[in-house]
C-alpha atoms as a PDB file:
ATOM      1  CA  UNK A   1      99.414 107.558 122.691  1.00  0.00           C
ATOM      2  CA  UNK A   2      99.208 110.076 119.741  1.00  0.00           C
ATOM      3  CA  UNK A   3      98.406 113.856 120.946  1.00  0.00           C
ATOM      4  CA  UNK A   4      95.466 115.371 118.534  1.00  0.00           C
ATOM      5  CA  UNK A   5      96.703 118.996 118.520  1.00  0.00           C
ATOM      6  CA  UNK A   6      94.413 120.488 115.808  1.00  0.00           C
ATOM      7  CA  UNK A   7      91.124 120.212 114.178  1.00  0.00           C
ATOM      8  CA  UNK A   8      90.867 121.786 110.999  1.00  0.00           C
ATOM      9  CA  UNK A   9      87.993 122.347 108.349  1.00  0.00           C
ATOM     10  CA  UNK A  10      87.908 124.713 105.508  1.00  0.00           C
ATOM     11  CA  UNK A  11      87.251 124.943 101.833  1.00  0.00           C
ATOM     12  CA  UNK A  12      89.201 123.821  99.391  1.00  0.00           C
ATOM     13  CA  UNK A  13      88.928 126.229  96.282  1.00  0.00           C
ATOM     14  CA  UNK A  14      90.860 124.731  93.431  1.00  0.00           C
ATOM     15  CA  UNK A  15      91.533 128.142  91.646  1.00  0.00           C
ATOM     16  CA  UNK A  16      93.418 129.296  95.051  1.00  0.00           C
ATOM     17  CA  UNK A  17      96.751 128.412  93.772  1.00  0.00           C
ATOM     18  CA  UNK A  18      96.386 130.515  90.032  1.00  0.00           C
ATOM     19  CA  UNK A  19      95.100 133.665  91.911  1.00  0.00           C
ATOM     20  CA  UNK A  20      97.578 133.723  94.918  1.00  0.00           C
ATOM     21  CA  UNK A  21     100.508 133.061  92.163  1.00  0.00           C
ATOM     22  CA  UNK A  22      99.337 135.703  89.906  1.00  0.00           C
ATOM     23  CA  UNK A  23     100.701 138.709  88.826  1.00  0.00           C
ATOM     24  CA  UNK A  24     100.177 142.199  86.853  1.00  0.00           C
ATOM     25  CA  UNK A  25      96.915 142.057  85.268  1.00  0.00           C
ATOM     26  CA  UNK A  26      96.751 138.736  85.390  1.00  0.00           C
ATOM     27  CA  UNK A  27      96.304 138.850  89.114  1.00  0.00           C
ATOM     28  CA  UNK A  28      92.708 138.860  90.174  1.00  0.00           C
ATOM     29  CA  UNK A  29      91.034 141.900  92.344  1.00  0.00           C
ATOM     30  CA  UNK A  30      90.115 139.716  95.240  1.00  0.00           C
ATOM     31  CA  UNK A  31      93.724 137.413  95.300  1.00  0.00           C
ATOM     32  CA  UNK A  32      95.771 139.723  98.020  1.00  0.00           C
ATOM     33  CA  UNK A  33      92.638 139.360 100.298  1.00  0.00           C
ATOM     34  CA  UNK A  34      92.382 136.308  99.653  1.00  0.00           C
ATOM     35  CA  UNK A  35      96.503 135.698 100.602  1.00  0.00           C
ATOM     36  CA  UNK A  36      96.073 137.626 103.525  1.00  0.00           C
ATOM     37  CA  UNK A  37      93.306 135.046 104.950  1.00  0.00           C
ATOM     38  CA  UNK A  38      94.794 131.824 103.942  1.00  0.00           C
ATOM     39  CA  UNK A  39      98.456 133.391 105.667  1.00  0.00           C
ATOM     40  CA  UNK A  40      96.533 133.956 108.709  1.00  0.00           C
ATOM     41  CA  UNK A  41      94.702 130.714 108.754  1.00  0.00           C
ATOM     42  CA  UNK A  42      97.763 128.981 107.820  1.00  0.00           C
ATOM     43  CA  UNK A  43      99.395 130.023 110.806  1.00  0.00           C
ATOM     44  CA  UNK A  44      96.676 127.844 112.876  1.00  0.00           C
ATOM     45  CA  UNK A  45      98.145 124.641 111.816  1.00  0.00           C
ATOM     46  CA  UNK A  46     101.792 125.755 112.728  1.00  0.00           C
ATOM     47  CA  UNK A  47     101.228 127.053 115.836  1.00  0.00           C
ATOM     48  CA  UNK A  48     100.113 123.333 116.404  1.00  0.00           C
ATOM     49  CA  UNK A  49     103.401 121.738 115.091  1.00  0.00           C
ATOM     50  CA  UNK A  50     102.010 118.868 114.114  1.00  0.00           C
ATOM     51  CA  UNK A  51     104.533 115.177 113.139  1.00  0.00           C
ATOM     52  CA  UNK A  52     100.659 113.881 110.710  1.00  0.00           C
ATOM     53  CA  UNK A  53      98.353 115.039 108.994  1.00  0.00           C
ATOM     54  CA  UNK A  54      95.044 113.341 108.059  1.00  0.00           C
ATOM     55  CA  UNK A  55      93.508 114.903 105.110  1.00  0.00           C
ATOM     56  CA  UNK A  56      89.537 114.129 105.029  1.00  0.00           C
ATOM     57  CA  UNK A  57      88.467 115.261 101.343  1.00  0.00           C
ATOM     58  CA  UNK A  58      86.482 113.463  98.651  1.00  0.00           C
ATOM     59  CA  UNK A  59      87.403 112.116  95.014  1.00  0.00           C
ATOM     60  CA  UNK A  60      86.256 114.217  92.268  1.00  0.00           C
ATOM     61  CA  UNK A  61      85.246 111.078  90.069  1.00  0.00           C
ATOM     62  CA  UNK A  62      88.962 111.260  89.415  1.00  0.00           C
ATOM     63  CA  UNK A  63      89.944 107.656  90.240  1.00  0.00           C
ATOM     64  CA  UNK A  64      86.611 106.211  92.149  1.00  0.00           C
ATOM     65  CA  UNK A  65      83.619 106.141  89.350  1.00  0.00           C
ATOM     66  CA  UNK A  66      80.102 104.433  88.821  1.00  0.00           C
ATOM     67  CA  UNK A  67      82.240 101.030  88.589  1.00  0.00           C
ATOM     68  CA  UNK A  68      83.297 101.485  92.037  1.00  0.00           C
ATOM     69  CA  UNK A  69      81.913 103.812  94.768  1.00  0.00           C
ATOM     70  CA  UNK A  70      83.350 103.436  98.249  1.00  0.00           C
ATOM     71  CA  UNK A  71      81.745 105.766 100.818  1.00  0.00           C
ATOM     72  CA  UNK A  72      84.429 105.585 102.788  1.00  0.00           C
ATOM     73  CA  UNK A  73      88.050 104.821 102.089  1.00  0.00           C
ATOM     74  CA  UNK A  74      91.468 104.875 103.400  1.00  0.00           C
ATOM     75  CA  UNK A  75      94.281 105.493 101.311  1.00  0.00           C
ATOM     76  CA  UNK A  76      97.275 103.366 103.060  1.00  0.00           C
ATOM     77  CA  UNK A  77     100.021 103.627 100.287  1.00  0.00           C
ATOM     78  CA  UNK A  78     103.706 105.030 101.118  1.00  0.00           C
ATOM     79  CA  UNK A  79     103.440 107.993  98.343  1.00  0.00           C
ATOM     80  CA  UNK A  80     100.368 109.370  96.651  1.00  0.00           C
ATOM     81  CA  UNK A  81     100.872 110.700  93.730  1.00  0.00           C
ATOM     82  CA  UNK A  82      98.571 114.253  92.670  1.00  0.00           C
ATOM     83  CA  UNK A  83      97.017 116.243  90.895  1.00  0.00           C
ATOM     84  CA  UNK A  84      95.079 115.015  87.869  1.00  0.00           C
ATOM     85  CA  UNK A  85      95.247 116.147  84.300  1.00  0.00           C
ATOM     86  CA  UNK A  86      92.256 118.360  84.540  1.00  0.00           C
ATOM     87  CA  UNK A  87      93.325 119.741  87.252  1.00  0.00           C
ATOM     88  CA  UNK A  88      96.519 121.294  85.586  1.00  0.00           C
ATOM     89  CA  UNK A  89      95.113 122.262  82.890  1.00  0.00           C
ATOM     90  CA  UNK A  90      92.034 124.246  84.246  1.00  0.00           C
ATOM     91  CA  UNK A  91      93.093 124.958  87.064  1.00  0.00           C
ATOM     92  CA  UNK A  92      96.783 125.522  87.271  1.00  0.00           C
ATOM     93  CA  UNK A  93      97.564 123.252  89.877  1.00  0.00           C
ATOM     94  CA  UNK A  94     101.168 121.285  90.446  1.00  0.00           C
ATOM     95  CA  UNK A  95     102.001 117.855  90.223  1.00  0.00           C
ATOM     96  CA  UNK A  96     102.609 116.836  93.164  1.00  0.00           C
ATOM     97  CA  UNK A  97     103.837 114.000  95.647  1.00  0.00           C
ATOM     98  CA  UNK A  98     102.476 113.216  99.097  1.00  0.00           C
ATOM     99  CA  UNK A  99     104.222 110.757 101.779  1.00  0.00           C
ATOM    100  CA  UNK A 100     102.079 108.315 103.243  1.00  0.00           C
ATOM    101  CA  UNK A 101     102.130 107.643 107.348  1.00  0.00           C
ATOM    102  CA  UNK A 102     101.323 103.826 106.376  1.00  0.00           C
ATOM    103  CA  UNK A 103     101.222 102.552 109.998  1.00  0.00           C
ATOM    104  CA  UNK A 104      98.492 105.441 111.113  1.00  0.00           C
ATOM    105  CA  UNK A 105      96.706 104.651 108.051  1.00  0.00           C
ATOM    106  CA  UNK A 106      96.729 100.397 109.269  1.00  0.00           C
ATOM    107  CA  UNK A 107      95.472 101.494 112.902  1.00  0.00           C
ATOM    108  CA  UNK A 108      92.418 103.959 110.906  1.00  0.00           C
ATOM    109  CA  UNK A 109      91.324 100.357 109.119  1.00  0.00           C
ATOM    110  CA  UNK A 110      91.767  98.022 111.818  1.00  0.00           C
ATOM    111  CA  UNK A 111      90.153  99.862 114.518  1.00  0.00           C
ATOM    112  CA  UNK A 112      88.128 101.531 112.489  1.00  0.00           C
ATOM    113  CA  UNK A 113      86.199  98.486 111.106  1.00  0.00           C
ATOM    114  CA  UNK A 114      85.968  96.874 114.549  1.00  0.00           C
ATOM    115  CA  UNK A 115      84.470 100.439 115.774  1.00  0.00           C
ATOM    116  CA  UNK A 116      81.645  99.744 113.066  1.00  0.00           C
ATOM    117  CA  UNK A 117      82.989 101.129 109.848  1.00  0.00           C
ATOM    118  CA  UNK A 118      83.317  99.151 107.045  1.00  0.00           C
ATOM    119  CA  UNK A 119      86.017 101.147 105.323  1.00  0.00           C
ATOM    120  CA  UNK A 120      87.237 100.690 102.172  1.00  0.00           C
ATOM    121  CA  UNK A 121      91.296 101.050 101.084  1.00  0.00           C
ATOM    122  CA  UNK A 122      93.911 101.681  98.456  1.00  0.00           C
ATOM    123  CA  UNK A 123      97.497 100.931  98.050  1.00  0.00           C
ATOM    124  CA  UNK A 124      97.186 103.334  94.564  1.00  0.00           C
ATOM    125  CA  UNK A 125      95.554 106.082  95.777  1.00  0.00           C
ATOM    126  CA  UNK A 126      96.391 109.327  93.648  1.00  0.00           C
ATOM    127  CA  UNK A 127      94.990 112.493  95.351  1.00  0.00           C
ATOM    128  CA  UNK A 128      93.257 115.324  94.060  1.00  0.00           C
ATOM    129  CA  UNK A 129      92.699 118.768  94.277  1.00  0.00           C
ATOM    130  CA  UNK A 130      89.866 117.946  97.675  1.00  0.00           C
ATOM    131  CA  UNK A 131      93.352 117.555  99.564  1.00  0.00           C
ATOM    132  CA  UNK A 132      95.875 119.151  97.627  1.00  0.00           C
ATOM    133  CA  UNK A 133      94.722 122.533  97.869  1.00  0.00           C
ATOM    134  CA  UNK A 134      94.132 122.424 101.714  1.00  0.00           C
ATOM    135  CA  UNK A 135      98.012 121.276 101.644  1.00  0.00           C
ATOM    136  CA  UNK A 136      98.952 124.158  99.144  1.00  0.00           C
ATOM    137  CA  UNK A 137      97.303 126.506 101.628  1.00  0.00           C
ATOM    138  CA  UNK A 138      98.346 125.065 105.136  1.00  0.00           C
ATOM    139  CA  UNK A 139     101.411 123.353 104.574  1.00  0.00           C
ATOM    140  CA  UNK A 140     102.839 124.629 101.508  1.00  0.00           C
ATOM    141  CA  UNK A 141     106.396 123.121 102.061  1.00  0.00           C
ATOM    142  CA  UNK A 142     104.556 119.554 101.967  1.00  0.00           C
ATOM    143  CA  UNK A 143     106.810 118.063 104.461  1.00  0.00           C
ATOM    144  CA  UNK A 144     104.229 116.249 106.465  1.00  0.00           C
ATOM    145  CA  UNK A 145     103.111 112.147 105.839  1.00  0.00           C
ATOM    146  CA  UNK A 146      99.240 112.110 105.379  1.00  0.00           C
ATOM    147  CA  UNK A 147      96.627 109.606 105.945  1.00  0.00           C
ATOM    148  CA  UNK A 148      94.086 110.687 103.220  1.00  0.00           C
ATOM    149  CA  UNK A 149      90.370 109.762 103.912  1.00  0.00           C
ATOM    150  CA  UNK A 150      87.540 109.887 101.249  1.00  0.00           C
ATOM    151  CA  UNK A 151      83.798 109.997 101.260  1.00  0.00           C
ATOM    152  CA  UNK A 152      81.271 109.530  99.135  1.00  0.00           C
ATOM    153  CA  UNK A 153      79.350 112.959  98.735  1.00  0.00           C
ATOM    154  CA  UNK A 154      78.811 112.866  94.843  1.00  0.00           C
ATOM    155  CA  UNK A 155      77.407 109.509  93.802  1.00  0.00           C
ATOM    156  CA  UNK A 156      73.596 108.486  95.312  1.00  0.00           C
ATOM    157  CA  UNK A 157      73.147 106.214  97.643  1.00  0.00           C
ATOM    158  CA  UNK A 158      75.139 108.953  99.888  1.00  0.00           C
ATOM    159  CA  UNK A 159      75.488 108.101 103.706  1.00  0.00           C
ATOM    160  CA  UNK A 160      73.085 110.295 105.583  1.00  0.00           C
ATOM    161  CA  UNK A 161      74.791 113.101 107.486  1.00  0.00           C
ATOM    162  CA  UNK A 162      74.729 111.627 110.991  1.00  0.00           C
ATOM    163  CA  UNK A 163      77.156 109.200 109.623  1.00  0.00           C
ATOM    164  CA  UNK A 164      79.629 111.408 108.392  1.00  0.00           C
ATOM    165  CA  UNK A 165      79.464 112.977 112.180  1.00  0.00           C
ATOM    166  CA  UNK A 166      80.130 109.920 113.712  1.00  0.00           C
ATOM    167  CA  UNK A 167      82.840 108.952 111.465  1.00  0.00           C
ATOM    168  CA  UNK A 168      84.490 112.026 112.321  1.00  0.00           C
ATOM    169  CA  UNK A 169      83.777 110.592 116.072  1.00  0.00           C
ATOM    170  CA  UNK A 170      85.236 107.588 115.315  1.00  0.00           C
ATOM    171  CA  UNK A 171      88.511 109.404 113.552  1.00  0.00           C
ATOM    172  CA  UNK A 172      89.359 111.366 116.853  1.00  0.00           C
ATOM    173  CA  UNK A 173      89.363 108.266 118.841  1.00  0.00           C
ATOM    174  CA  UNK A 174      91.540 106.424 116.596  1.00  0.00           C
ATOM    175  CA  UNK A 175      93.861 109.255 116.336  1.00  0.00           C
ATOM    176  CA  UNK A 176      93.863 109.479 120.175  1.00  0.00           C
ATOM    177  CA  UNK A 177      94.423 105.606 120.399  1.00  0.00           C
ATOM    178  CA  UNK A 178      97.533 105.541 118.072  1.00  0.00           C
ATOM    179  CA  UNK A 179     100.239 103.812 120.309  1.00  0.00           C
ATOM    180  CA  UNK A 180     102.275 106.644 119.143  1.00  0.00           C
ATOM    181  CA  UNK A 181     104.183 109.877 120.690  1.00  0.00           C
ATOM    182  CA  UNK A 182     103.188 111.508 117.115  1.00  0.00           C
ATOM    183  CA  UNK A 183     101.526 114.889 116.730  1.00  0.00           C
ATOM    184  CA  UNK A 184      98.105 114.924 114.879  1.00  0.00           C
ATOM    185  CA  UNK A 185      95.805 117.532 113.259  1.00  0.00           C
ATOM    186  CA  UNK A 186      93.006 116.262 111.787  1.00  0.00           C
ATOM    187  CA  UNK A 187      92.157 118.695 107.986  1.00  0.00           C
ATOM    188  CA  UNK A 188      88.602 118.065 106.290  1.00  0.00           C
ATOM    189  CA  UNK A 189      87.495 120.346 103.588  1.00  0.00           C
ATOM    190  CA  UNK A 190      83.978 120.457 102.177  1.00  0.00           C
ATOM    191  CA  UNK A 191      82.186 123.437 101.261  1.00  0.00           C
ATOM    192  CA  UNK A 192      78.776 125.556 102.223  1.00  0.00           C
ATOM    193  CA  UNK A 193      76.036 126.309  99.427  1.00  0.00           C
ATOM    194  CA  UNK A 194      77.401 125.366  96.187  1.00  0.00           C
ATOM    195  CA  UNK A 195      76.387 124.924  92.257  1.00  0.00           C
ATOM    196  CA  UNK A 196      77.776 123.672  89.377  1.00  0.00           C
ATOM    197  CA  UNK A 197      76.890 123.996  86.061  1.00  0.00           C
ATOM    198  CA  UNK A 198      73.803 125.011  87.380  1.00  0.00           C
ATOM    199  CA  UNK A 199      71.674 128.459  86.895  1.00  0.00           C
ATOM    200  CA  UNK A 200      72.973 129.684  90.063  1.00  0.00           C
ATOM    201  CA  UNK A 201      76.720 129.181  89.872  1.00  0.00           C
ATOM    202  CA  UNK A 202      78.398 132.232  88.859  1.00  0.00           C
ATOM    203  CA  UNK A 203      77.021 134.909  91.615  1.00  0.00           C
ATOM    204  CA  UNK A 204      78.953 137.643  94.107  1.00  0.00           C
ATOM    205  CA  UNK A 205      78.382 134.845  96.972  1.00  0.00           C
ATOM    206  CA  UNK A 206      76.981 131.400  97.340  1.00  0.00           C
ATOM    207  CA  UNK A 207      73.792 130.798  96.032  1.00  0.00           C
ATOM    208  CA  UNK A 208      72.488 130.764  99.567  1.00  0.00           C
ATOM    209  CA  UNK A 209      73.937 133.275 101.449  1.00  0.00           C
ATOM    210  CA  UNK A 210      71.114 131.990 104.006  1.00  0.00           C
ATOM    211  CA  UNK A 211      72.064 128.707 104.246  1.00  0.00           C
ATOM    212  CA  UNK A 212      75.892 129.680 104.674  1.00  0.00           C
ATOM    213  CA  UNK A 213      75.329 132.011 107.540  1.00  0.00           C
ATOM    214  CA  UNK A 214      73.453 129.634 109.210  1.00  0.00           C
ATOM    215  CA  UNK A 215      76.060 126.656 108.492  1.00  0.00           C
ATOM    216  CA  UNK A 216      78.875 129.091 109.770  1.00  0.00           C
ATOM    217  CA  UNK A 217      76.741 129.410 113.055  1.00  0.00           C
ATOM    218  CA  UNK A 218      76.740 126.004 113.482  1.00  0.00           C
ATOM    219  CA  UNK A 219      80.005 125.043 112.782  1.00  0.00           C
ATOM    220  CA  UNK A 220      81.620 128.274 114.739  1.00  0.00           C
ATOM    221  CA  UNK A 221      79.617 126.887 117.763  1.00  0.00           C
ATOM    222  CA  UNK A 222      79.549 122.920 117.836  1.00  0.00           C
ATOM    223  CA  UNK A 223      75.912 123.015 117.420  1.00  0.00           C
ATOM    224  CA  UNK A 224      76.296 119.431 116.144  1.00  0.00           C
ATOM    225  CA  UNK A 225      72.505 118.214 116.828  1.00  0.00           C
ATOM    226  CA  UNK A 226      71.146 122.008 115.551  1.00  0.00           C
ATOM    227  CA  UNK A 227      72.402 121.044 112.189  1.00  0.00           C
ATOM    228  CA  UNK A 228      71.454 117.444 112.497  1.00  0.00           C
ATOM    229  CA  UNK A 229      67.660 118.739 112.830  1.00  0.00           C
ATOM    230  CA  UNK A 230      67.932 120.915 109.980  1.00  0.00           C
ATOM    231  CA  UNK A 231      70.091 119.190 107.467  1.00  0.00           C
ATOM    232  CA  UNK A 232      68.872 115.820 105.615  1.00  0.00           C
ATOM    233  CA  UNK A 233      69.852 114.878 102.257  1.00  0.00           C
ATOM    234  CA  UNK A 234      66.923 116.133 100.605  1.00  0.00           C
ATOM    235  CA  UNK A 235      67.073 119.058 102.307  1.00  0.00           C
ATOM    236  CA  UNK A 236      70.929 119.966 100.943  1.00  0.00           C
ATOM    237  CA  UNK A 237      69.298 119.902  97.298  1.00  0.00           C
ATOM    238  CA  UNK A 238      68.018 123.512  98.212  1.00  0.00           C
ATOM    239  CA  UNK A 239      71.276 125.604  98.552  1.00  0.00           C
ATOM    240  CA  UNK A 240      72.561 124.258  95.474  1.00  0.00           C
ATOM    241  CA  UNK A 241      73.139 121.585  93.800  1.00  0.00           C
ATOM    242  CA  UNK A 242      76.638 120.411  95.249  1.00  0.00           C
ATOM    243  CA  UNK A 243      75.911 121.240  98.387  1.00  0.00           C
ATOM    244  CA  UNK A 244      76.146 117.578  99.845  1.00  0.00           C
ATOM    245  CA  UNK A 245      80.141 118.507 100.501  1.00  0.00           C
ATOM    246  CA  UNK A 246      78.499 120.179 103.467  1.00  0.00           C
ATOM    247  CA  UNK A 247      78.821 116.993 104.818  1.00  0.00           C
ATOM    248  CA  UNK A 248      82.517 116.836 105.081  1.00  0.00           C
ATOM    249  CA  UNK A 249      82.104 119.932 107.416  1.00  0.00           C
ATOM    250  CA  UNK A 250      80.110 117.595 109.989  1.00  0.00           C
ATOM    251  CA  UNK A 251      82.320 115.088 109.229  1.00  0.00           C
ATOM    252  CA  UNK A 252      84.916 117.682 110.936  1.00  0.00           C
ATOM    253  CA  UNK A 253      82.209 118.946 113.683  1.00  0.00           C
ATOM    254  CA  UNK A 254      82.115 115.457 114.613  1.00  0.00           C
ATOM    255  CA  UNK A 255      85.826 115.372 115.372  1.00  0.00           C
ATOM    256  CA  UNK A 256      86.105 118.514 116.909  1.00  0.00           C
ATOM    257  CA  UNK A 257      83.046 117.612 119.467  1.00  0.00           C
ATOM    258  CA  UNK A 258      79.228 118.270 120.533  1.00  0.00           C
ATOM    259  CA  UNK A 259      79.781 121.717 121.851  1.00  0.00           C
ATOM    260  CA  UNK A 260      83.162 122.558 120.710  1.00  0.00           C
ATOM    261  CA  UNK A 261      83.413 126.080 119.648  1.00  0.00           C
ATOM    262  CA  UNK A 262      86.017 127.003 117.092  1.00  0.00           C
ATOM    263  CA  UNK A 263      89.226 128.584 118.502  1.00  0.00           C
ATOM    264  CA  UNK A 264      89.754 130.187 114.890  1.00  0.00           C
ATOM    265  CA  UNK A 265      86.812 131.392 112.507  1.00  0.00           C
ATOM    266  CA  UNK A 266      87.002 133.260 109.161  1.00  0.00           C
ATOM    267  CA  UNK A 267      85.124 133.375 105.994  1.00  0.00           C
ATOM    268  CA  UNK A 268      85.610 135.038 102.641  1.00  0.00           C
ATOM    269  CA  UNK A 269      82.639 135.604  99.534  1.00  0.00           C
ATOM    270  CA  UNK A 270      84.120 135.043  96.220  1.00  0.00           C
ATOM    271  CA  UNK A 271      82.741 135.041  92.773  1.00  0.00           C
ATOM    272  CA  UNK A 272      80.687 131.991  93.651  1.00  0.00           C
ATOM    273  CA  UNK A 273      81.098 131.107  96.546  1.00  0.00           C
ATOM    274  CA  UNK A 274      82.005 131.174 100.397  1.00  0.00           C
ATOM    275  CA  UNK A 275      85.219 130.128 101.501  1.00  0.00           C
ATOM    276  CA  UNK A 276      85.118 129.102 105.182  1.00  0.00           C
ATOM    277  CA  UNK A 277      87.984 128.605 107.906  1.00  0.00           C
ATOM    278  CA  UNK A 278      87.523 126.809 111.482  1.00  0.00           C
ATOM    279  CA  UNK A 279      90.337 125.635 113.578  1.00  0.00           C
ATOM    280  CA  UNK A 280      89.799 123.787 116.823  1.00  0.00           C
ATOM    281  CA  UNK A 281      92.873 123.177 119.574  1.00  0.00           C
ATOM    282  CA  UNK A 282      91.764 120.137 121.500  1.00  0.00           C
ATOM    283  CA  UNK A 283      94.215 121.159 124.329  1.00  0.00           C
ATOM    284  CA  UNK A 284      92.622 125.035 124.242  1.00  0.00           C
ATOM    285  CA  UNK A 285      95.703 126.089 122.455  1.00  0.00           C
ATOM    286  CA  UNK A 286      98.373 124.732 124.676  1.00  0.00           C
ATOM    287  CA  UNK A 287     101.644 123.607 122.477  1.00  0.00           C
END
């Protein structure tokens, strides 16, 4: 069977990639920081040497729209193609091209809908900048196949937040039942208090340095049912108004387990935000 050899959950910052490539006076105050902590989280995933990645992220209303909302889906092409337009042009970011690891991607669906899930999939998938930039800062080099998995945290009805933990349940098994002698880390990137386009978006920090400290705590110590008592859909209205990506961090506590603490913790405030890192070894480390 597959071995899961890392669980991985951080941010996923789309202006990353201009600031880290930067230069002169061009090159932002906070970018060499910034380097210095994705290099150092970076070297969490290697350490792993993983053969897969699965990339847990969610569509930007990029390709799935009001027409068609999945809250779930399973991308199960051989190549993704990324970024998007907008991407490029406001953010900076490459084109780029992503090899699919089609027969993990069948095993996700299959088992995965007779474990309860009815997941949704694509044979055109094109990725955006929800899994790109966790690639651009993990795996730079790109040399990995991916299994790309969105949710539905932007378009209402939203699946309550004990779902997206027990997907992430449901994930690790799957991985851990691939009839496979492939290596597997598991990457999820959501985000802690965030707004956009809102009054409180531009801001030293997050625009609840609260909430983040106490979603850090959480995360940092597996205190899966603490956050499940505190955190309701409603109830992520309050630290901003995109901070429903919060759920893609449970989605990952889920995976990682009830209790887990993180082998790997970091955090960084930027201009509007807090970037957050958690890595998890499954085997406590061992290669």
């Amino acid at each position: 069977m597959a071995e899961l050899v890392a669980v991985i959950a951080s941010t996923h910052h789309p202006f990353y990639y201009r600031a880290s490539t930067a230069t002169g006076e061009d090159r932002p105050p906070f970018a060499d920081e910034w380097v210095r902590k994705v290099e150092a989280f970076r070297e969490t995933l290697t350490r792993a040497r993983p053969d897969v990645l699965v990339m847990v992220g969610s569509d930007h209303f990029h390709q799935l729209w009001l027409d068609n909302m999945p809250q779930f889906l399973v991308g199960k092409a051989p190549y993704y193609d990324a970024n998007w337009y907008n991407e490029e042009r406001e953010f900076g970011l490459p084109r780029m091209l992503f090899t699919g690891q089609e027969d993990l991607s069948s095993h996700v669906l299959r088992e995965g809908l007779d474990a309860g899930f009815d997941l949704a999939f694509s044979n055109e998938l094109r990725i955006d900048h929800s899994i790109t930039c966790p690639i651009i800062t993990l795996r730079p080099q790109n040399d990995l196949p991916i299994v790309p998995v969105y949710t539905n945290i932007f378009a209402p009805p939203l699946p309550r937040p004990k779902r997206f933990v027990e997907l992430g349940r449901t994930i690790r098994q799957l991985v851990e039942s691939w009839p496979s002698d492939q290596r597997v880390a598991v990457i999820g990137t959501g985000h802690l208090s965030l707004e956009l386009g809102g009054p409180r978006q531009f801001g030293p920090h997050g625009p609840d340095p609260e909430f983040d400290a106490k979603a850090v705590e959480w995360i940092a110590s597996g205190d899966i049912e603490g956050c499940l008592a505190e955190v309701t859909l409603d109830s992520l209205h309050a630290p901003g108004n995109a901070t429903h990506g919060f759920m893609d961090f449970m989605l990952m506590m889920g995976v990682a387990g009830e209790g887990r603490k993180a082998d790997y913790v970091d955090t960084y405030d930027l201009f509007h935000t807090m970037e957050a890192y958690f890595t998890w070894y499954p085997r406590g480390g061992r290669s």
